[in-house]
Protein backbone atom coordinates (compact mmCIF):
# COMPACT_ATOMS: atom_id res chain seq x y z
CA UNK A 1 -62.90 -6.77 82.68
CA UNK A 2 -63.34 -10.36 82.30
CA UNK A 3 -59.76 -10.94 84.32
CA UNK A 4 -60.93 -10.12 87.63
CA UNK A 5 -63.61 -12.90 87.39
CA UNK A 6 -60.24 -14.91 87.64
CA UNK A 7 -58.16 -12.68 89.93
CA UNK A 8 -60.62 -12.60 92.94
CA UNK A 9 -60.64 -15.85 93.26
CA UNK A 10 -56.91 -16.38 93.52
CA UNK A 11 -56.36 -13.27 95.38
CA UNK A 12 -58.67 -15.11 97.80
CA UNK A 13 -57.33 -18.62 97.74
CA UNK A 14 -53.57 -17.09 98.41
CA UNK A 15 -55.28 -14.96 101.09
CA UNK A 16 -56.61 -18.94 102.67
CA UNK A 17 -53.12 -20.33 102.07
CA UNK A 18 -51.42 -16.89 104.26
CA UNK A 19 -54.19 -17.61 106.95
CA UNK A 20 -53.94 -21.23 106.80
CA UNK A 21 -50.03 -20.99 107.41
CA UNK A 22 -50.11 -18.26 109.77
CA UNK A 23 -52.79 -20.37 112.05
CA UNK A 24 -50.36 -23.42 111.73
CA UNK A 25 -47.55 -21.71 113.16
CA UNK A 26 -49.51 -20.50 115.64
CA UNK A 27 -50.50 -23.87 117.16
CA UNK A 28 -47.39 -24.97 116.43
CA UNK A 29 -45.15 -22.92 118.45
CA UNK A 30 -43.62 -20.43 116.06
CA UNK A 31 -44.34 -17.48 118.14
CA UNK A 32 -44.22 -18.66 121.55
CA UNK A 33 -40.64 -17.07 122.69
CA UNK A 34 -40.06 -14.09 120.26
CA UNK A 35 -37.53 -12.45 122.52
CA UNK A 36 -35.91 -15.28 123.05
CA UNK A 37 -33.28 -14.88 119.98
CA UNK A 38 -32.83 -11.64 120.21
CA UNK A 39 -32.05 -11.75 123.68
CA UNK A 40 -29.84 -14.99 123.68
CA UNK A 41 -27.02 -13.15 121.21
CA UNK A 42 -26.70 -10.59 124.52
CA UNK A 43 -26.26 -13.38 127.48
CA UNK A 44 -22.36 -14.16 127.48
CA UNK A 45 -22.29 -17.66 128.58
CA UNK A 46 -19.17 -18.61 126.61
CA UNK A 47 -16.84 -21.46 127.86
CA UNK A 48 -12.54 -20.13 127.22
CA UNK A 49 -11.11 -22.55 125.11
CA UNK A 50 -8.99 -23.36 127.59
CA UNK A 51 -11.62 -25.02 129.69
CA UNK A 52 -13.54 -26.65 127.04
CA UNK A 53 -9.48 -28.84 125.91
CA UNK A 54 -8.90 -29.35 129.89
CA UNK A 55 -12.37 -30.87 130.28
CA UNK A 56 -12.60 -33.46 127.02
């Protein structure tokens, strides 16, 4: 019984480091385009090799 005086505490300090990281890639960007990747595999915008030798 005495191990939960020990586990709260860390359950609760990981629980602050998930929130603290979470909050930090909010304001940092992380999540400001999230169908950005999964939409950018779709767009066909490639360049025939051909093109890319002829220009360089």
């Amino acid at each position: 019984m005495t191990v939960i005086i020990y586990l709260i505490p860390v359950a609760l300090g990981l629980g602050g480091l998930g929130l603290a990281g979470f909050l930090w890639a909010a304001s940092s960007g992380q999540f400001d385009d999230p169908d950005g990747a999964a939409n950018r595999i779709l767009i066909d915008e490639d360049v025939p090799l051909v093109d890319k030798i002829t220009k360089t």
